[in-house]
Protein backbone atom coordinates (compact mmCIF):
# COMPACT_ATOMS: atom_id res chain seq x y z
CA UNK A 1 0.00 0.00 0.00
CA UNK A 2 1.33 3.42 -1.22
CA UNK A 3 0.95 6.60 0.87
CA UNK A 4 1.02 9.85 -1.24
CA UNK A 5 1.77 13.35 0.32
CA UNK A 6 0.49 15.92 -2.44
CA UNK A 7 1.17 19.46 -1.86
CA UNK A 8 -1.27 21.62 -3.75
CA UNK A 9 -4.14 24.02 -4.02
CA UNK A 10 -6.55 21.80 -2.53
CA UNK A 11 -6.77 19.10 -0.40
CA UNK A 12 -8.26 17.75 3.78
CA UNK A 13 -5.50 19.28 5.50
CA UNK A 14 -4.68 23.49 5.24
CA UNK A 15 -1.02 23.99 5.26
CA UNK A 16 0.20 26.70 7.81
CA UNK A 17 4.11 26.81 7.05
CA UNK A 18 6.61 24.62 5.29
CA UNK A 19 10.28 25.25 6.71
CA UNK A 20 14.07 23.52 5.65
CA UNK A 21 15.40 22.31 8.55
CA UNK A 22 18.70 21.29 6.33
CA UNK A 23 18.44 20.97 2.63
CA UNK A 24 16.73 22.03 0.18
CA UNK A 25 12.88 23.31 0.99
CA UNK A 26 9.78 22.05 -0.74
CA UNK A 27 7.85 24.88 -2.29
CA UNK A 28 5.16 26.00 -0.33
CA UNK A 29 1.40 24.58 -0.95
CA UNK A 30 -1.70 26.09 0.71
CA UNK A 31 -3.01 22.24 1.22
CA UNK A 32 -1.92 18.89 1.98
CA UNK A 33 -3.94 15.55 0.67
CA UNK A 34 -2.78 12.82 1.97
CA UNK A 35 -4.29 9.20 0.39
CA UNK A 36 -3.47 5.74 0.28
CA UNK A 37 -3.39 3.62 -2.46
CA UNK A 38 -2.38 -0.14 -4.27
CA UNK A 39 -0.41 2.19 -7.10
CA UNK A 40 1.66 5.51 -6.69
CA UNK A 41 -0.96 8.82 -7.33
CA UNK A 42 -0.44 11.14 -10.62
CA UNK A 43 0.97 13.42 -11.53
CA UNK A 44 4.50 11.42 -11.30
CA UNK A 45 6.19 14.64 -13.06
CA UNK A 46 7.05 17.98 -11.17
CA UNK A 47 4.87 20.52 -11.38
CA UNK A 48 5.21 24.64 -9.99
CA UNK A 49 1.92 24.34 -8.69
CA UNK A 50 2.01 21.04 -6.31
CA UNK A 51 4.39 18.44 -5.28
CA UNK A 52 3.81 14.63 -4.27
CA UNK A 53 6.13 12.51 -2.29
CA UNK A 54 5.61 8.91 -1.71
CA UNK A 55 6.36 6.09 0.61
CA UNK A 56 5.51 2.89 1.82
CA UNK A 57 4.76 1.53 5.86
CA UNK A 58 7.20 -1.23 6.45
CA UNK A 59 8.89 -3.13 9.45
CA UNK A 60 10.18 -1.77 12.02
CA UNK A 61 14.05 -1.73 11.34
CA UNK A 62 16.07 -1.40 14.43
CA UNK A 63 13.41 -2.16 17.27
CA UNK A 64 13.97 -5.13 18.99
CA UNK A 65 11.06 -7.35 20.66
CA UNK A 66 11.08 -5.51 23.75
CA UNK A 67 10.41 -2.17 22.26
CA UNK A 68 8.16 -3.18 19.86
CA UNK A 69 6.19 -4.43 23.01
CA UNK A 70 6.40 -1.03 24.62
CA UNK A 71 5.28 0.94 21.80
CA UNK A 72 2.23 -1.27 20.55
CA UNK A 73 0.92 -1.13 24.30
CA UNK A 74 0.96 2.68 24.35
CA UNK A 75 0.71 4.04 20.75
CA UNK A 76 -1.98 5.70 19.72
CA UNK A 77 -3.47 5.36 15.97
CA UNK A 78 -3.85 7.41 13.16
CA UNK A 79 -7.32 9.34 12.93
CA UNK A 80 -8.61 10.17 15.97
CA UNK A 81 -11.29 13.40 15.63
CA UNK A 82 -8.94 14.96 18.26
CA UNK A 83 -6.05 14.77 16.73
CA UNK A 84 -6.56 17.86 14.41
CA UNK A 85 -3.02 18.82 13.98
CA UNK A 86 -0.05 16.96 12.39
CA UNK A 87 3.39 17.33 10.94
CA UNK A 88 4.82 15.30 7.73
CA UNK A 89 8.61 15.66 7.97
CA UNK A 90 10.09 14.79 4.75
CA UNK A 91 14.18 13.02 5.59
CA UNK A 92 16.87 12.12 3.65
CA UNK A 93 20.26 10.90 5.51
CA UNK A 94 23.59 11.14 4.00
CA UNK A 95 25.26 8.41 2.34
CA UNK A 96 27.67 7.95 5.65
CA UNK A 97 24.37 6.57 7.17
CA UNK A 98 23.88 4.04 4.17
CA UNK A 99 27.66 3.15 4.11
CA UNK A 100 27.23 2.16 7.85
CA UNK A 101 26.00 -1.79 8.57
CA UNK A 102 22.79 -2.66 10.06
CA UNK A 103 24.00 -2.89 13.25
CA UNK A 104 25.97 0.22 13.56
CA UNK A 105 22.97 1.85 12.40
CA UNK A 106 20.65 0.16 15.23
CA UNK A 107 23.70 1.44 17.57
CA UNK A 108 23.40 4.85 16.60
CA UNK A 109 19.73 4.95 16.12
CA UNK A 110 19.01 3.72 19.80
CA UNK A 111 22.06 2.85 21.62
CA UNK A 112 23.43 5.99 21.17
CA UNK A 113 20.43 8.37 20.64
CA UNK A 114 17.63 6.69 22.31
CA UNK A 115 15.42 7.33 20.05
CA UNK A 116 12.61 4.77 20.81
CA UNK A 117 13.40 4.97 24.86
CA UNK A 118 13.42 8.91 24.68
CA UNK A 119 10.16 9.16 22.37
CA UNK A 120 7.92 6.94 24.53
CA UNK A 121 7.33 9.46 26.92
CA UNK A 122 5.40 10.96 24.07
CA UNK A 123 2.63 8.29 23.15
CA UNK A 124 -0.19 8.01 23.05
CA UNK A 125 -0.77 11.92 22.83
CA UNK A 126 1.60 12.00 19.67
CA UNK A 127 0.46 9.07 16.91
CA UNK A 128 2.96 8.75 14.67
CA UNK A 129 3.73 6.56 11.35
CA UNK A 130 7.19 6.13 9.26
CA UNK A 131 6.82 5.59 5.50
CA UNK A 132 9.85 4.19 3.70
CA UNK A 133 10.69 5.94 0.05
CA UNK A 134 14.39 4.93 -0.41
CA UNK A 135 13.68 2.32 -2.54
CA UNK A 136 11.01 4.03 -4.37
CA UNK A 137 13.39 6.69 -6.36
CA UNK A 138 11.79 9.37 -4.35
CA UNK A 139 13.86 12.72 -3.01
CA UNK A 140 13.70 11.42 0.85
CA UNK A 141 14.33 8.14 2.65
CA UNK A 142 11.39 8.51 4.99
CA UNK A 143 8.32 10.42 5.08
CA UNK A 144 7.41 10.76 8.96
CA UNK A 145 3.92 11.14 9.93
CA UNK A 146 2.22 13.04 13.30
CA UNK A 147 -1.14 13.81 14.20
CA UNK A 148 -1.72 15.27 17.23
CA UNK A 149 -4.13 17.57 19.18
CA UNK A 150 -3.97 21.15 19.45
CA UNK A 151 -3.55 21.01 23.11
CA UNK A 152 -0.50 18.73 22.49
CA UNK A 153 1.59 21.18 20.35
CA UNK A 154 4.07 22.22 22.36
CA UNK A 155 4.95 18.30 23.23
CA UNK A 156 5.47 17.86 19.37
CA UNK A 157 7.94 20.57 19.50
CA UNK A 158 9.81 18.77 22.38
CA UNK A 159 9.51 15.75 20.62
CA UNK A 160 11.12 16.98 17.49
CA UNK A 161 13.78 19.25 19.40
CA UNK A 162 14.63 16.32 21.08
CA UNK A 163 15.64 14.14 18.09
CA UNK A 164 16.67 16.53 16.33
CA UNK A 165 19.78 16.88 18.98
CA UNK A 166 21.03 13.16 18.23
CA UNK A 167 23.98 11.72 17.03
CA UNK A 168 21.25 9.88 14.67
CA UNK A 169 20.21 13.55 12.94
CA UNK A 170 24.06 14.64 12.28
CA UNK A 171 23.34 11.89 9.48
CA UNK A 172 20.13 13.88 8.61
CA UNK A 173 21.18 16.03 4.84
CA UNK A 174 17.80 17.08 3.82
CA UNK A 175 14.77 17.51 6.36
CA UNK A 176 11.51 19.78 5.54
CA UNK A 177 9.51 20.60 8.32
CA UNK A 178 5.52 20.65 7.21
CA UNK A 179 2.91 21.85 9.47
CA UNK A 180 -1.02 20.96 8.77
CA UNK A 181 -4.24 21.84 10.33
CA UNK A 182 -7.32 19.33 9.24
CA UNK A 183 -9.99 21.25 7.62
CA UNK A 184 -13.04 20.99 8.86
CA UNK A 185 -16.16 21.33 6.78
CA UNK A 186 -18.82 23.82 8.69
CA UNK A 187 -22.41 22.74 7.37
């Protein structure tokens, strides 16, 4: 199952900014659809007036049994009415990161930054969800995923400041920060 990001003029979720973190920025779009799919969406061309990025949910890659455990137990899903507020954070790491084995990677990614341990503190309020896009040809390696309430913005920004501080992100080359509101249809 695909998962397409598409920047544009239209779309269930009103963009209110689009920042670089490192890299190159995505133009900005006033709207964000965001739809799943057994193919990749159209338009697979670039175009001045919207953008699409695509990627795929997979296993989990460095989590061992143990943390799996501890995130399925307090993870929230994707879609709750609540959760009216979300962030897609578009990644690419550099090719250090690929040149590096699996298990260096898993040493960096949680022995060293903690990135499972220090983000639990942050479910079930945050609901997150990694799509993969390496593989796919696209521009980034992962497309990452949060919805979250209003009321739970300022953990979001601790979450993110907090990873962002890693050894794991000093692999990080291209990151776009995207910021989303759901629209809501008044009758």
């Amino acid at each position: 199952m695909f998962r397409t990001f598409r920047g544009g003029q239209s779309g269930g979720w009103r963009v209110t900014s689009i920042s670089s973190v490192t890299g190159e920025p995505l133009p900005f779009m006033p709207a964000l659809s965001v739809t799943d799919g057994d193919a990749v969406a159209l338009p697979l061309v670039p175009s001045r007036n919207a953008w699409r990025l695509v990627g795929v949910p997979s296993s989990l890659r460095y989590t061992e049994r143990p943390e799996k455990q501890q995130l399925v137990a307090v993870q929230a899903g994707l879609g709750r009415p609540e959760a009216t507020s979300a962030a897609l954070i578009p990644i690419r790491k550099s090719q250090a990161w690929w040149d590096l084995t699996q298990e260096e990677r898993r040493k960096i990614f949680e022995d060293k930054s903690h990135h499972i341990a220090g983000s639990l503190r942050f479910l079930p309020a945050i609901a997150r969800q990694l799509y993969h896009c390496r593989d796919l040809g696209e521009p980034f390696d992962f497309l990452t995923w949060f919805e979250f309430a209003p009321a739970h913005a300022s953990l979001f920004e601790e979450l993110v400041d907090m990873l962002r501080q890693t050894e794991e992100w000093s692999y990080v080359e291209r990151e776009v920060d995207v910021r989303v509101v759901k629209e809501v249809l008044s009758a």
